[in-house]
Protein backbone atom coordinates (compact mmCIF):
# COMPACT_ATOMS: atom_id res chain seq x y z
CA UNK A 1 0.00 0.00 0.00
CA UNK A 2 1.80 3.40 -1.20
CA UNK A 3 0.68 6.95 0.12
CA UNK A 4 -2.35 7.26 -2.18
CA UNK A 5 -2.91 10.27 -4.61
CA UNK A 6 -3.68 13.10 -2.12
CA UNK A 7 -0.46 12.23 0.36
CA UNK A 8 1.91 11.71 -2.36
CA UNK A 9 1.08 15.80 -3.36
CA UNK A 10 1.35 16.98 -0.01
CA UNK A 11 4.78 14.80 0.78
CA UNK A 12 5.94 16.42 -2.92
CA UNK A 13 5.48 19.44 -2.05
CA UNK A 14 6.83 19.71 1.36
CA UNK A 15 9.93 17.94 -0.38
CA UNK A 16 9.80 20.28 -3.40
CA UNK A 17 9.92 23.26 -1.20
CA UNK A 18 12.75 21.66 1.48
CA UNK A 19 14.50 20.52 -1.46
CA UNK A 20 14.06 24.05 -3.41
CA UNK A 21 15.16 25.91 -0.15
CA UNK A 22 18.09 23.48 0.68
CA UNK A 23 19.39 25.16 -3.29
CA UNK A 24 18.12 28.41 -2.54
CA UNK A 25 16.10 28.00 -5.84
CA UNK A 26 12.81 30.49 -5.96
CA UNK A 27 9.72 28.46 -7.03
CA UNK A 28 6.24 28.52 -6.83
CA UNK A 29 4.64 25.80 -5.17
CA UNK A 30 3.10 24.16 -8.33
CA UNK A 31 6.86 23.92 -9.22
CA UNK A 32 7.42 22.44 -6.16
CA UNK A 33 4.93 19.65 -5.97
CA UNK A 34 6.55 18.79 -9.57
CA UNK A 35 10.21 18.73 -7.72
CA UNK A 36 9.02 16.64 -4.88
CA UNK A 37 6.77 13.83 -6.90
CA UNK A 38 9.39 13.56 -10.17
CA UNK A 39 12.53 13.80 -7.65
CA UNK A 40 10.80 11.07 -5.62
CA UNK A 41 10.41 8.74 -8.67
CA UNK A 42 13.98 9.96 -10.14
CA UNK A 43 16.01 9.22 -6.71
CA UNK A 44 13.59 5.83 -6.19
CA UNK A 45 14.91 4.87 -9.30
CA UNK A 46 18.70 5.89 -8.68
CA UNK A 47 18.35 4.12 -5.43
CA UNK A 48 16.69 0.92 -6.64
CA UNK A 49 19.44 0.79 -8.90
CA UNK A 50 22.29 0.73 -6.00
CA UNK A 51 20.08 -2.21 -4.08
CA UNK A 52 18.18 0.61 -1.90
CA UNK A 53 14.95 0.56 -1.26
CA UNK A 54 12.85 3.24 0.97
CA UNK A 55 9.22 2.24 2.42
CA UNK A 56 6.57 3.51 1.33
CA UNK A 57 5.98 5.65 4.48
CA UNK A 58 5.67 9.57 3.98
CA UNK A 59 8.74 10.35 6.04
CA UNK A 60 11.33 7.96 3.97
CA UNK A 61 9.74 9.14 0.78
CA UNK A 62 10.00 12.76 2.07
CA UNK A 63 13.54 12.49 2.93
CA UNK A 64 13.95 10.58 -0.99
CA UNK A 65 11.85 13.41 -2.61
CA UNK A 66 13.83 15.78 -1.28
CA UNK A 67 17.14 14.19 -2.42
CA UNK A 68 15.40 13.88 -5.86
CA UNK A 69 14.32 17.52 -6.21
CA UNK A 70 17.19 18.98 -5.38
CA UNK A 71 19.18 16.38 -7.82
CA UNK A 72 16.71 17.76 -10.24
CA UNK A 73 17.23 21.62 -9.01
CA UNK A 74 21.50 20.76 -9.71
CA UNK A 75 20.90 19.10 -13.25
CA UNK A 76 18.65 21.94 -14.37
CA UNK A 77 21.12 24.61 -13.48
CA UNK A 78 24.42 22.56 -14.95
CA UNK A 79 21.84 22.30 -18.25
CA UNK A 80 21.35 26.21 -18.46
CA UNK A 81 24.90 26.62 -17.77
């Protein structure tokens, strides 16, 4: 059983905007919900990958979000570099 639709946009956005203030990146909090849900499936992916697997619990998948936005946050600025 995962978070369900409604808990997975509240735990994206709280690790959209942790992740967007951890980079001191200025976003908007629609922008931030995108960070936290497509950096959760992005580091899930990267971790799965290395044999690690977090629970489907909101506070693992915050803390994996968060890592995932802000890997997102780093490869957008190295692209517009």
């Amino acid at each position: 059983m995962g978070l369900g639709f409604f808990a997975s946009i509240i735990v994206g956005g709280l690790a959209g905007w942790i992740g967007s203030r951890i980079m001191d990146a200025k976003t908007g909090i629609f922008v931030n919900i995108l960070l936290g849900i497509i950096g959760a499936l992005v580091a899930n992916v990267i971790l799965g990958l290395l044999g690690i697997y977090a629970a489907n619990a909101w506070l693992p998948q915050l803390v994996v979000g968060t890592l995932g936005a802000i890997i997102l946050i780093a490869v957008g600025r190295a692209i517009r570099r």
